[in-house]
Each structure stands twice: as structure tokens, then as C-alpha cells.
Protein backbone atom coordinates (compact mmCIF):
# COMPACT_ATOMS: atom_id res chain seq x y z
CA UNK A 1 -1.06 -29.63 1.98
CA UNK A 2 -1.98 -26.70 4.39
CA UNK A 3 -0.82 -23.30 3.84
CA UNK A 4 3.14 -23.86 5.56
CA UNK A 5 3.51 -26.92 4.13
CA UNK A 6 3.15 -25.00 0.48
CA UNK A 7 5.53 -22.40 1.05
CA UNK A 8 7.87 -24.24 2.80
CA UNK A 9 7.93 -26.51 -0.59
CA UNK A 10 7.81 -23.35 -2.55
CA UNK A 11 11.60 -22.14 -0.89
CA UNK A 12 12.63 -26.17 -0.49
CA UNK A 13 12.16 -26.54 -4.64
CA UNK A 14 13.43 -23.36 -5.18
CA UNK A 15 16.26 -24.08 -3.41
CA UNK A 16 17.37 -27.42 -5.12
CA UNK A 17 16.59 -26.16 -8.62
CA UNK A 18 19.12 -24.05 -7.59
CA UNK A 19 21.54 -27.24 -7.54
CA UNK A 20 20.76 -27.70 -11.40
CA UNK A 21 20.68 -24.20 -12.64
CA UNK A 22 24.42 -24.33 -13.85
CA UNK A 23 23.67 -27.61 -16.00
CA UNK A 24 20.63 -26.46 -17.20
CA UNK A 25 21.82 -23.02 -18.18
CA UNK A 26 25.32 -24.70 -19.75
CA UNK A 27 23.01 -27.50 -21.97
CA UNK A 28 20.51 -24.77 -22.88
CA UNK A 29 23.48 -21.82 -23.80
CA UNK A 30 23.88 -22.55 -27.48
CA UNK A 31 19.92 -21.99 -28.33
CA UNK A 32 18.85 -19.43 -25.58
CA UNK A 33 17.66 -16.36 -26.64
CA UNK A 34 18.95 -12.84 -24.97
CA UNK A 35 15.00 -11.80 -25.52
CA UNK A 36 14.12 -14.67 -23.57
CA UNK A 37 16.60 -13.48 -20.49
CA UNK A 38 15.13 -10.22 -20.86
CA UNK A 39 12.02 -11.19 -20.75
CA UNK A 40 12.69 -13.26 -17.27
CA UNK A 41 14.97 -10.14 -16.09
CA UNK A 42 11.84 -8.19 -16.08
CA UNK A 43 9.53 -10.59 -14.50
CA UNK A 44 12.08 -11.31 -11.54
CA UNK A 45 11.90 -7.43 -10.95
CA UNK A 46 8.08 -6.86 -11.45
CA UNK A 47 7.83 -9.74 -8.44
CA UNK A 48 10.48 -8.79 -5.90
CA UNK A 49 9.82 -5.28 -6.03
CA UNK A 50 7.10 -5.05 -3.72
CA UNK A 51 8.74 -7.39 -1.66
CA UNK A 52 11.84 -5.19 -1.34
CA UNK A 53 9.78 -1.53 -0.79
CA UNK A 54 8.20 -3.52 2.27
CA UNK A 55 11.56 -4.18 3.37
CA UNK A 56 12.85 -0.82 2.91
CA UNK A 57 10.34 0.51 5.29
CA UNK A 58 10.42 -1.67 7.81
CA UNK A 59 14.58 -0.72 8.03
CA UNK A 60 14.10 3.19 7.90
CA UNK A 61 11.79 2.11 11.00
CA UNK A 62 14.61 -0.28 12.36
CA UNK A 63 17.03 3.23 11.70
CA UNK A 64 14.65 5.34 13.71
CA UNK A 65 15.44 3.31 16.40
CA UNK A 66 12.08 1.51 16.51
CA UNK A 67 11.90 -2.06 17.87
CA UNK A 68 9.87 -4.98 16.67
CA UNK A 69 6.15 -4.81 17.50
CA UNK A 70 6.01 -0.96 18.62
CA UNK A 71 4.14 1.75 17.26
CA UNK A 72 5.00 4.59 15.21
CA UNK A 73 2.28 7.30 15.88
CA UNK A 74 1.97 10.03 13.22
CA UNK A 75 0.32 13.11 15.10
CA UNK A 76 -0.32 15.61 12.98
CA UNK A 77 -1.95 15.70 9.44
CA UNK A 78 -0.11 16.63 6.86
CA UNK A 79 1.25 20.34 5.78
CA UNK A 80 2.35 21.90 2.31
CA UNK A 81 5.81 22.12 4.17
CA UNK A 82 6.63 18.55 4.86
CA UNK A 83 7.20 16.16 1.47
CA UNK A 84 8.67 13.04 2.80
CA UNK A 85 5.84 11.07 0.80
CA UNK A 86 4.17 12.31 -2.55
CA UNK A 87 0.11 12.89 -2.28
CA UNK A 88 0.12 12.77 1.68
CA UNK A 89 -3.44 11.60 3.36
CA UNK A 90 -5.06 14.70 4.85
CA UNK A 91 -8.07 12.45 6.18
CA UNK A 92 -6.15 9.97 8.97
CA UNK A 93 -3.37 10.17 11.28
CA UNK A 94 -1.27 6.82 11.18
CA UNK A 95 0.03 4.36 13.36
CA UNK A 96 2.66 2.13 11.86
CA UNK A 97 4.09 -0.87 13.25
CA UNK A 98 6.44 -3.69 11.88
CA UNK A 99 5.66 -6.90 13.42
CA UNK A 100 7.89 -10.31 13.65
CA UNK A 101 6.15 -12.77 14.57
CA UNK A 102 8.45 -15.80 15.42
CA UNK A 103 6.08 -15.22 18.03
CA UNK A 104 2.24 -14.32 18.00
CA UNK A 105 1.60 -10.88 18.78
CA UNK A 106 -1.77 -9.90 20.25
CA UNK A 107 -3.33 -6.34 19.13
CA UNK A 108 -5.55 -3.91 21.20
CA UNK A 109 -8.34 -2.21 19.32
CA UNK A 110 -9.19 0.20 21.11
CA UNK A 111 -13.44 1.77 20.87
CA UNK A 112 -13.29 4.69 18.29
CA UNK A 113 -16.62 6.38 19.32
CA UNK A 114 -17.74 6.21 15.66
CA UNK A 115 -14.77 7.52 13.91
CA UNK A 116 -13.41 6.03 11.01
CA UNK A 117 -10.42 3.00 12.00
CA UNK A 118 -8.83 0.50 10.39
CA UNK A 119 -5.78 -1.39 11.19
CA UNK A 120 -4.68 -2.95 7.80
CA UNK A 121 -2.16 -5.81 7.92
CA UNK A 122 -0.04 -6.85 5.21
CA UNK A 123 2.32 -9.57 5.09
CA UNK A 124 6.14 -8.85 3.36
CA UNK A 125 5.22 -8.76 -0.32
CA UNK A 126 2.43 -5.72 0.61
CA UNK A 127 -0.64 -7.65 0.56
CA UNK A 128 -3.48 -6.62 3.00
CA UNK A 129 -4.55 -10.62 4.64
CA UNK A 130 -6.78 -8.74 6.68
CA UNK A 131 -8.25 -5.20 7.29
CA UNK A 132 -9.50 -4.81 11.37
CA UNK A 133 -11.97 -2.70 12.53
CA UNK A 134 -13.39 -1.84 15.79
CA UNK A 135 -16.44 -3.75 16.20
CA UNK A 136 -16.87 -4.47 19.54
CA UNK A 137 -19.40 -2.12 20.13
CA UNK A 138 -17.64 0.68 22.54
CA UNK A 139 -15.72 -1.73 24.51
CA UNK A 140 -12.26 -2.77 23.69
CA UNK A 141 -11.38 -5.59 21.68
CA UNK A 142 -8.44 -7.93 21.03
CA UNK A 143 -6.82 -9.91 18.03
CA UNK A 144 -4.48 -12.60 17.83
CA UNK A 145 -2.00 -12.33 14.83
CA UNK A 146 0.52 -15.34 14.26
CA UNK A 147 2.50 -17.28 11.45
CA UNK A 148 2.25 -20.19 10.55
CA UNK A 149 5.21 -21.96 12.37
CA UNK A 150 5.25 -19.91 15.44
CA UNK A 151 2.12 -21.63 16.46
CA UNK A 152 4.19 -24.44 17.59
CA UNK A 153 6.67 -22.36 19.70
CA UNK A 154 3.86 -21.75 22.67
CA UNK A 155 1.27 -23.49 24.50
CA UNK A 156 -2.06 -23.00 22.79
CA UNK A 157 -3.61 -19.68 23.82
CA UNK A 158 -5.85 -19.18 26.64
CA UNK A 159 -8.99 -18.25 25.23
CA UNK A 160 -10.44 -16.69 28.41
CA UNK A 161 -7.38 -14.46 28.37
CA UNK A 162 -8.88 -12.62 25.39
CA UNK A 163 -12.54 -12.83 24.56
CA UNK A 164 -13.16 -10.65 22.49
CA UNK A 165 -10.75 -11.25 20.23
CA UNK A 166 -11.69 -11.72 16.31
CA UNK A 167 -10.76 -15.36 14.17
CA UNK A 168 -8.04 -14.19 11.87
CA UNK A 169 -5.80 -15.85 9.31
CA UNK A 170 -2.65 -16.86 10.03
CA UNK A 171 -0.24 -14.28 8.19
CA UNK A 172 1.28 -15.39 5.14
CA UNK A 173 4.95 -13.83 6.51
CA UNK A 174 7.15 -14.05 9.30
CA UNK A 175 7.12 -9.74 8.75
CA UNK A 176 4.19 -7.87 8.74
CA UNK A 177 3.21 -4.02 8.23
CA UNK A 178 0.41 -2.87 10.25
CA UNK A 179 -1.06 0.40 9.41
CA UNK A 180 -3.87 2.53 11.37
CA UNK A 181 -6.17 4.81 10.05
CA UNK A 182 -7.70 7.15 12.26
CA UNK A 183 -10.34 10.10 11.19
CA UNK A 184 -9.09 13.34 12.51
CA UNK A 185 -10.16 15.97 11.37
CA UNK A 186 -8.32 19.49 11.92
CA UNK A 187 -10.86 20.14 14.89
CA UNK A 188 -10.85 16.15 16.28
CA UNK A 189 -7.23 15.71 15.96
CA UNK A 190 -7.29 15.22 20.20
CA UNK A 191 -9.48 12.50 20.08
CA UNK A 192 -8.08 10.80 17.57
CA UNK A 193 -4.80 10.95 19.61
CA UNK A 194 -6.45 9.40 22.03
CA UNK A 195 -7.42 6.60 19.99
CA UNK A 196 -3.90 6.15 19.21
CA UNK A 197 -3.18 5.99 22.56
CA UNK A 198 -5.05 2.52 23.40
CA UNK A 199 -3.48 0.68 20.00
CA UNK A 200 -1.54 -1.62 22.33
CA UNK A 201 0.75 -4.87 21.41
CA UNK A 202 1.74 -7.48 23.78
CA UNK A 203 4.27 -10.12 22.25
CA UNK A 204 3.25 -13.61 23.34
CA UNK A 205 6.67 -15.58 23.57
CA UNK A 206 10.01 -14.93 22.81
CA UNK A 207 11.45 -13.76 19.35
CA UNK A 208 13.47 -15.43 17.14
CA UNK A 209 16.48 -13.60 16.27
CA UNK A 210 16.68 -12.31 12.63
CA UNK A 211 18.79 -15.06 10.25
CA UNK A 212 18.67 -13.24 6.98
CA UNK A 213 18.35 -9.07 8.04
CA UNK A 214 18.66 -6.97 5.18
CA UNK A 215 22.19 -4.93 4.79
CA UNK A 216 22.41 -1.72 5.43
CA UNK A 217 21.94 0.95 3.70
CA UNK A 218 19.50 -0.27 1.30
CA UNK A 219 20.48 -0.26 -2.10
CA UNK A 220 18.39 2.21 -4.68
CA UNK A 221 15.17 0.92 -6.30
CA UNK A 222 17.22 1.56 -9.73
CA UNK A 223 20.62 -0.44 -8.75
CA UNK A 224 18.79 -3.79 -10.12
CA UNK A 225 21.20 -6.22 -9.49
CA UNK A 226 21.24 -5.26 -5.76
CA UNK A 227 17.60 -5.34 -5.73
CA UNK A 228 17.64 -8.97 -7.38
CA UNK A 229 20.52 -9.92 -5.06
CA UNK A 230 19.18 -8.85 -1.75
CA UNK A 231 15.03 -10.15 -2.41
CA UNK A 232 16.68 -13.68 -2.83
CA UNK A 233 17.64 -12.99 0.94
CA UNK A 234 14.30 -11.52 2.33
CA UNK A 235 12.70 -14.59 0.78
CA UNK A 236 14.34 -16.98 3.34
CA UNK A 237 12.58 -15.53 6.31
CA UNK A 238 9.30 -13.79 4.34
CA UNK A 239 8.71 -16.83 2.30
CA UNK A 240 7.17 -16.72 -1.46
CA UNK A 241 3.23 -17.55 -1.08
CA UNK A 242 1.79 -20.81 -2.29
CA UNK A 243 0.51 -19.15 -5.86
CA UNK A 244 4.19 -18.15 -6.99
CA UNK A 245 5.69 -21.63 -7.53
CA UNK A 246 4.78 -21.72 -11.25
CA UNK A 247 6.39 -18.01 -11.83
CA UNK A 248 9.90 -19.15 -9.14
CA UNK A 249 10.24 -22.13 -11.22
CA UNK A 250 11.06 -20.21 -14.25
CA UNK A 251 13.00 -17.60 -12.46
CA UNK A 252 15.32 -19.99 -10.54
CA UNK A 253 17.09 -20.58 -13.99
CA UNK A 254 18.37 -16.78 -13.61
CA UNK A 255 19.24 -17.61 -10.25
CA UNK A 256 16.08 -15.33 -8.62
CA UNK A 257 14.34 -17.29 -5.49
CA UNK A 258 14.67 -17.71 -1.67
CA UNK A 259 18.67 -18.63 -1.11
CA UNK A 260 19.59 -18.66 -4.45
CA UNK A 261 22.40 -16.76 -5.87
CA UNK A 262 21.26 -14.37 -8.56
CA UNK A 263 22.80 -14.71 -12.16
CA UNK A 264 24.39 -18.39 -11.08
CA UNK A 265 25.31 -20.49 -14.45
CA UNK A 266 25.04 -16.96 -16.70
CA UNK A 267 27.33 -15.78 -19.01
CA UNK A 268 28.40 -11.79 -18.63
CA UNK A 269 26.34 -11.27 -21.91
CA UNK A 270 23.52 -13.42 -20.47
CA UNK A 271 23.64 -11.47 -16.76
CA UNK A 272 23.70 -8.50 -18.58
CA UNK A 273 20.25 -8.94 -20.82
CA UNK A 274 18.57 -10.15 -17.73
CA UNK A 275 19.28 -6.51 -16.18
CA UNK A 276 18.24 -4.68 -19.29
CA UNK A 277 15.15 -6.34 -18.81
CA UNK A 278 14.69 -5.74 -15.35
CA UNK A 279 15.97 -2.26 -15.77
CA UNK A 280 12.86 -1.89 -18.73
CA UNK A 281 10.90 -3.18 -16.21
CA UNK A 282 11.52 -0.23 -13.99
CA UNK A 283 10.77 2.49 -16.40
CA UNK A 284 7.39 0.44 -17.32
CA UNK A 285 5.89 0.14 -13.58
CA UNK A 286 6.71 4.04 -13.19
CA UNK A 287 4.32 4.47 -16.07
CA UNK A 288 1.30 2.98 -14.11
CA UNK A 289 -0.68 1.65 -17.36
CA UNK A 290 -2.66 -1.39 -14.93
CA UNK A 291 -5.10 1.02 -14.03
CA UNK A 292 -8.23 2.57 -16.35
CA UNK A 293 -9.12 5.98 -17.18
CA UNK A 294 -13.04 6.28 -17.05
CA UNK A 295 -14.28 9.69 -17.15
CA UNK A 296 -10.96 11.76 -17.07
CA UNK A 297 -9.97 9.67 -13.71
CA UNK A 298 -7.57 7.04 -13.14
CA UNK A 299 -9.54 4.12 -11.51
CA UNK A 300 -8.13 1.44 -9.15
CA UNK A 301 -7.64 -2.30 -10.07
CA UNK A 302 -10.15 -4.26 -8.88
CA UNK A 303 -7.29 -6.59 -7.20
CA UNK A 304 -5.96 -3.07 -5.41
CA UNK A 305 -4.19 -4.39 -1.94
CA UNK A 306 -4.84 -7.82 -2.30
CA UNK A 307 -2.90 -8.55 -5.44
CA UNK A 308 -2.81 -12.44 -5.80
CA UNK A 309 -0.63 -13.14 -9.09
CA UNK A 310 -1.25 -10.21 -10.35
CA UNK A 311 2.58 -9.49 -10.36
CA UNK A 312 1.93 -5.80 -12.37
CA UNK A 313 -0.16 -4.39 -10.44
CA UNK A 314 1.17 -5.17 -7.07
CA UNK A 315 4.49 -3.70 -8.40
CA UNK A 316 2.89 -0.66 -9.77
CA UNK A 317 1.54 -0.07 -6.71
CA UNK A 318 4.66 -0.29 -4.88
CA UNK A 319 5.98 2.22 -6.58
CA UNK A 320 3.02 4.64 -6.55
CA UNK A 321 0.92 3.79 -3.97
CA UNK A 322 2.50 1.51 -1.33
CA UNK A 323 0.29 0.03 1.63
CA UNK A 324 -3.09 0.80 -0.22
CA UNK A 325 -5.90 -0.30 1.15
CA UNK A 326 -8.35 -2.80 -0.89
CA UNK A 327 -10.92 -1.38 -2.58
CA UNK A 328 -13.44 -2.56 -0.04
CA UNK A 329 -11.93 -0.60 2.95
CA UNK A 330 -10.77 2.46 0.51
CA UNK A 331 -11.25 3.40 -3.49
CA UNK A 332 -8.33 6.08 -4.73
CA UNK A 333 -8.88 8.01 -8.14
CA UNK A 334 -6.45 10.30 -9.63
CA UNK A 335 -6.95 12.92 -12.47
CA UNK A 336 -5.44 11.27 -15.59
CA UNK A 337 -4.14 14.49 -17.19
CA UNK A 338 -2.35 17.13 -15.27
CA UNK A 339 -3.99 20.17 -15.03
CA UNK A 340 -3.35 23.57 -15.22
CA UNK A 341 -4.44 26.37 -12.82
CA UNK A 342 -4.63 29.24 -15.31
CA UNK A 343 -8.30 28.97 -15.31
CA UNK A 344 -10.87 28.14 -12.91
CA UNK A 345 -12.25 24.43 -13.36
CA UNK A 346 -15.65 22.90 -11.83
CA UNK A 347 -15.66 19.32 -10.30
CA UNK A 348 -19.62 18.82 -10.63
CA UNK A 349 -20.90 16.10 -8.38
CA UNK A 350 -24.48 15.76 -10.41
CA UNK A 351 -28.00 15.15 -8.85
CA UNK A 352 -28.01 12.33 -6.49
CA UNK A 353 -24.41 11.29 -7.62
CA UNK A 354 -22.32 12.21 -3.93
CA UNK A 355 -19.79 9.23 -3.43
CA UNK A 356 -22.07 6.50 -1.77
CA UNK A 357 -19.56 5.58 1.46
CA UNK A 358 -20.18 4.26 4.54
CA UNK A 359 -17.38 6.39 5.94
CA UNK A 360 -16.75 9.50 4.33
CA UNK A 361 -15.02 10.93 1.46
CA UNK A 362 -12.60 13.62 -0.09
CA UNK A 363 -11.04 15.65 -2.61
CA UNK A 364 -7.37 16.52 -1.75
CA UNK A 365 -5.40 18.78 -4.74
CA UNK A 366 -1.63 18.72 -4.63
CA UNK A 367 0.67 20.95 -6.64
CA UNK A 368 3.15 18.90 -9.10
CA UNK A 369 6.68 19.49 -8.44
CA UNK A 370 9.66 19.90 -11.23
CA UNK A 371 10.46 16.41 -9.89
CA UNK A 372 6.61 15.03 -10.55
CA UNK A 373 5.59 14.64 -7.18
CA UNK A 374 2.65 15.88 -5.97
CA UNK A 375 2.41 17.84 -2.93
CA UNK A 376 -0.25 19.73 -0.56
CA UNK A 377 -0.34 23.38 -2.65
CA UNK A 378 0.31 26.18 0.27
CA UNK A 379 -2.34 28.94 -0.20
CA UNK A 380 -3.52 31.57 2.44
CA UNK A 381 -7.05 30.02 2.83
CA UNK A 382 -4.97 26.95 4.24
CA UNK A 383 -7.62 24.58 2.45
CA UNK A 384 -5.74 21.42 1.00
CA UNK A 385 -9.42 19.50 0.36
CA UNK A 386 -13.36 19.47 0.68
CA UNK A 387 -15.18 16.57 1.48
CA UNK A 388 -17.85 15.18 3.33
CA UNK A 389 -16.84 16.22 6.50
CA UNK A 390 -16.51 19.85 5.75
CA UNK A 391 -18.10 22.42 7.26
CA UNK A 392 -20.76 24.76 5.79
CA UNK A 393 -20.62 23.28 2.26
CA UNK A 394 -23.36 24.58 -0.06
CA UNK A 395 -25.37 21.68 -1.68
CA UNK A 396 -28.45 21.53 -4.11
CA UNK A 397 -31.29 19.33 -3.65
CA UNK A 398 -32.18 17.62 -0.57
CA UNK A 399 -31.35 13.86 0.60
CA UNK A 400 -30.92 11.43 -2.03
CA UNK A 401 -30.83 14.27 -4.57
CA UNK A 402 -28.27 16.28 -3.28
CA UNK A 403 -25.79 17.88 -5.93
CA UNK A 404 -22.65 19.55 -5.11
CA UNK A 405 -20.06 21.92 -7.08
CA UNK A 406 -16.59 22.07 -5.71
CA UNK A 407 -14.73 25.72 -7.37
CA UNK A 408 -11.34 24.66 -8.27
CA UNK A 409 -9.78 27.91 -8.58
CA UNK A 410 -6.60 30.20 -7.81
CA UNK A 411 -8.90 32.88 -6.71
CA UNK A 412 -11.62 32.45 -4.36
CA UNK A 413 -15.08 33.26 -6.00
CA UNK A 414 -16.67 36.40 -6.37
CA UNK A 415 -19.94 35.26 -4.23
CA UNK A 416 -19.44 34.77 -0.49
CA UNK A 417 -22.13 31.86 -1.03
CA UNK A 418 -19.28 29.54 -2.30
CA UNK A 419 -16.32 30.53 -0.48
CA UNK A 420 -16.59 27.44 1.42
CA UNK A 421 -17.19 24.88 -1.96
CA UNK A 422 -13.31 26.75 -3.33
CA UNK A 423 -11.02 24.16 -3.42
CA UNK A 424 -7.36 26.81 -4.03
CA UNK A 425 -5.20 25.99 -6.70
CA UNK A 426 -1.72 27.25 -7.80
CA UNK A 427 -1.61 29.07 -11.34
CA UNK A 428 1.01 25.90 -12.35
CA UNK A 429 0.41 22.40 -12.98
CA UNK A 430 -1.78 19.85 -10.22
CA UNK A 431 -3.73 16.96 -10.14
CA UNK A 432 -6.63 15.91 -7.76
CA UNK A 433 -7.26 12.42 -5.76
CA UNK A 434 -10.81 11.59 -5.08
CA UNK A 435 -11.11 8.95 -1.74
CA UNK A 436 -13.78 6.89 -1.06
CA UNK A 437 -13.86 5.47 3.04
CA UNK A 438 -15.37 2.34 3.04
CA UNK A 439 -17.69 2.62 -0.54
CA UNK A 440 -20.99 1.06 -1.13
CA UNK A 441 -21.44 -1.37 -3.77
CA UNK A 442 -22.87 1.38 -6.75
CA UNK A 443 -18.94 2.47 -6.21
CA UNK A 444 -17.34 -0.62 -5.94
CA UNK A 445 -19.34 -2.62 -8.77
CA UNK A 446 -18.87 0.81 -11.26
CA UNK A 447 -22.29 2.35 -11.03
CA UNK A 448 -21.79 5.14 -9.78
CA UNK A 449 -20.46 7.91 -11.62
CA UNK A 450 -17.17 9.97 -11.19
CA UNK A 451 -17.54 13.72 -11.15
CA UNK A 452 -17.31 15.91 -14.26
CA UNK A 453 -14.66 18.52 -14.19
CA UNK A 454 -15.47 21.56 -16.68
């Protein structure tokens, strides 16, 4: 069976074990275990969750007044001032875009002169299917992005019409999230725009309307039963994918699945353990224990972006890192502890251990709010990171050998020779996020290793 005809099994048998849930649940009553509800309470949530931050996006776009299949340009980088997201990119402007495709969309990649691009897309549960670049070697270049069933809604494509454009899988969803990343630094951010500029789509046929929208407002991450409630929704249009049917079996007996009704054939005392569960569930994911600490930094998964089954991690990530690129494309690490700025620190980059990247890389420090977020720290030097691309750095060694020390400091330091390696600080609590653009494999196989901070 190809690739639609397994999810559109996956909803069908979800659906008609819905028909059985109240006689199953009504034989099974007298010997099932609140634990065991729990413990399917908190599975349902793990799995929707993603499914559900995807959707909450793509309506704050819908609220904005943004239509189907039309960018979103972000212009500027980001400033101490503005805290709509937690640990804001300094490196890339963005260029979002929700797509439906009832009917295939086609996507202009525009040349990039050798700056860093990537147009991630990620189908409705917030897995990246595909990460595009532009490869076409200064001229423009096109690609065809479809799903499954709305391949037979138009004649097949012309392929004179578009060349260039690259073989891509069809995407898993009827919704997708496209995100851009383009380099701008503070002194490129023109050209960049300019790159933005040429990210074209052209729709190629006419769009379904929307059968199962989300309601409006979206209910809060915490209000469970909502969240249960309206994923069994989104999953008639942005349909489970093929590996889930083992996990949906189980969870149709709660009444969690596409079209099902959630907590069908439950008791009150049964509904209610399956949201304690779900509501442990939350409080668990927020504590982001998937990932390893090696060297006194939080390391990615190895599944980061394109989850599979791994239900935790893609739910973690959700909460803490949403639309995160795989590690191939992009490698994030995070200081485990929070640190304090009473003291100066040292992040040592030793002998011949720079990040190996194709792209570039960077160290961004953000102060940590009452709240816990974490936030560009306003100082008067205006420096929110060093990396790579910064100017006038002052390095030891030559080539290969090359060693770096980045000051981490309130104050800057005493010898004009290292103003430009001071990375500011506030005197409170902060944390630092290493980024590595496109890594080579010493990163993404372990070798390398992470920076010391004294």
C-alpha cells in the first residue's frame, strides 16, 4: 500500500474503532485500571501536541490576515525590546508561509549569491519532509510541492513549464509550514531582503475549501481536554502518518483519533484520570529531559526535526523549540545550568576545535526573565553574539589550528585587544545557545568537542 493508501486506513480504522469504543470500554470497566487511563491520557497528549502548536500558528497567521500560500517576511533581526518568542535567531531573517495544498503549490528559489538559505518544510505534526536549498548555481530554481490526493485534481504537470525544478516527496499533510532562513547579517540585511523578495508561490489549481478549520480562539496549551478535543478535528484534514497506527489503536479506546469524540464510553472518574495524565504529561515535556548534557551543554536528539515515533521528543520540541531544523541543516546547544553574571566566565574554543560548518556558526546569550524565558540582554555595546561571521575577532594559531576565547563578561575587558572577543552579560541570571549552520560530520557524529566555559 503506497503512502495515501496508509493514512487513509490509519483515519478509516480509527474511525470505526470508534463504533466499538463504548462496548469495549463498558466490558472492560470492572477490571480497568485508573493508572492505565493515565497512562493513555498522557500518551494522547505527548502525540497531539505538536500537532496542535502547528495549528496554532498557522491561525495567528490566518488572524493577521494572511491567506493560504503567501509569505510572511520578517525584516529585521531581532532586538532586546521585542519578546514575542523566547531565544530569538539573531543569524536569519524569516519567511513564513502556511501552505494548503488541496492543490500543488509551486515554490521559487530564488539565487542567494552564497549566503546561507534554506526553506524547511514541515508537514502538520512539525516534521521537516524536506529541507530546500538553492542549488541551481546563480540562476533561479523551482519546486513542486503536493499531497498525496491533490495529484489527482489536475492534469499532470508540464515539465517544460519548470525545469529546474528539484524531485521532492509528496508531503505527508494537506497543511504545511514553510520556513526561510536567510543570512543577514547587521551590515547585509539589504541583500538578504532582496532574497526575500524573489521567494515566490504560484498555486496550481483551485483550493479546496477548509472542512474541519480549527475554532477560534485557540484554546491554551494547559486546557487539556480542549487540546484532546480539537487535535481529533485537525486529524481529519492533516491525517495521522502511516507509523502511528499501532499508538491510535490504543488511544481510540479514550476516544483520541481523527473524528472521534474524545472521552466516548468513559466514566466521569475514568475521563478524569485520563486528564491527570495528560495534564502530568504537560509538566514532564516542559522539563525537556530527551536531550543529553555532554560537557555542561544540552545536546540535540539525534531525531531533532524529523521525529518519526519518537512521540517525546517531537513534543518536547514543540514546546521549546518549535520548527527546528534537523540536525543536518542546523545543530542547537544550550547551557544546561543557568548562569550567573557576577563574574566574568571564558567560553574556550581549544586548538583546532572551531565548530566544523559548512555555513557558519554562533554564540547568542539571552538574559532569563522572572517568567524563564530567555531574551536578547540590552547592553550599550549592542552585541547580542560572536560568531564566525564577526568582524575583527582575535584568534590563536593559524588554519586548522586556530583557537578562540570568547570574554563572557558584564564589563568589557581591560585590554583593547579583546574588546571585540566580549560577549556582554547582565550581572543576573542567562544562558547561552551555541548554532551550528549546516555541521560537518566530526559535529554531527560527536567528535568534535563543545567549548569549555571557565
Amino acid at each position: 500500500m503506497d503512502r495515501r493508501g496508509v493514512i487513509a486506513g490509519l483515519a478509516g480504522g480509527a474511525v470505526s474503532a470508534a463504533a466499538g469504543v463504548g462496548r469495549t470500554l463498558a466490558q472492560d470497566r470492572p477490571v480497568k485500571a485508573l493508572a492505565e487511563l493515565r497512562a493513555l491520557g498522557a500518551e494522547a497528549y505527548t502525540y497531539v501536541l505538536p500537532l496542535f502548536e502547528v495549528a496554532s500558528q498557522r491561525l495567528r497567521a490566518q488572524g493577521l490576515g494572511l491567506k493560504p500560500n503567501t509569505y510572511l517576511h520578517r525584516r529585521e533581526l531581532a532586538t532586546p525590546e521585542r519578546r514575542e518568542v523566547t531565544t530569538p535567531n539573531l543569524d536569519t531573517l524569516y519567511s513564513s508561509v502556511f501552505l494548503d495544498l488541496s492543490a500543488p503549490v509551486a515554490m521559487t528559489l530564488p539565487p542567494t549569491g552564497g549566503r546561507y538559505f534554506s526553506l524547511a518544510l514541515m508537514d502538520a505534526w512539525s516534521n521537516n519532509f524536506a529541507v530546500l536549498h538553492d542549488e541551481a548555481a546563480g540562476r533561479r530554481s523551482d519546486a513542486v510541492v503536493s499531497y498525496g490526493p491533490s495529484q489527482r485534481l489536475i492534469p499532470p504537470l508540464d515539465a517544460a513549464d519548470m525545469p529546474h525544478r528539484p524531485a521532492l516527496p509528496l508531503a505527508p499533510t494537506r497543511h504545511v509550514w514553510a520556513l526561510a532562513r536567510t543570512y543577514a547579517g547587521p551590515d547585509t540585511l539589504a541583500q538578504a531582503r532582496r532574497v526575500q523578495d524573489q521567494l515566490k508561490i504560484r498555486t496550481l489549481g483551485e483550493l479546496r475549501p477548509e472542512s474541519a478549520a480549527p475554532a477560534s480562539p485557540m484554546p491554551r496549551r494547559d486546557d487539556v481536554e480542549a487540546v484532546l478535543s480539537l487535535c481529533n478535528t485537525l486529524m481529519v484534514e492533516d491525517a495521522p502518518l502511516p507509523g502511528d497506527g499501532p499508538l491510535l489503536k490504543r488511544l481510540a479506546r479514550i476516544g483520541v483519533g481523527p473524528g472521534l469524540a474524545f472521552g466516548q464510553g468513559l466514566s466521569p472518574a475514568e475521563k478524569q484520570a485520563v486528564l491527570e495524565g495528560a495534564r502530568a504529561a504537560l509538566a514532564d515535556l516542559k522539563a525537556a529531559k530527551a536531550s543529553k548534557v555532554v560537557n555542561g551543554w544540552r545536546t540535540p536528539p539525534a531525531d531533532l526535526g524529523d521525529f518519526g515515533t519518537d512521540y517525546r521528543v517531537r513534543a518536547e520540541t514543540a514546546i521549546s523549540g518549535l520548527a527546528a531544523l534537523p540536525n543536518r541543516e542546523a545543530m542547537y546547544f544550550t547551557t544546561d545550568a543557568v548562569l550567573d553574571g557576577t563574574a566574568a566566565r571564558r567560553l574556550r574554543f581549544a586548538k583546532g576545535e572551531l565548530p566544523p560548518v559548512d555555513a557558519f556558526w554562533s554564540v547568542t546569550l539571552y538574559e532569563q526573565a522572572l517568567e524563564g524565558g530567555l531574551y536578547l540582554f540590552d547592553n550599550p555595546a549592542k552585541r547580542y553574539a560572536i560568531g564566525s561571521n564577526s568582524p575583527d575577532l582575535r584568534y590563536a594559531g593559524r588554519g586548522l589550528n586556530q583557537s578562540l576565547d570568547v570574554i563572557v563578561a558584564p564589563d568589557p575587558p581591560v585590554s583593547a585587544l579583546f574588546r571585540n572577543n566580549w560577549l556582554p552579560c547582565p550581572r543576573g541570571p542567562y544562558k547561552l545557545v551555541l548554532r551550528l549552520y549546516r555541521p560537518r560530520p566530526a559535529a554531527l557524529e560527536g567528535r568534535w568537542r563543545l567549548p569549555t566555559l571557565s
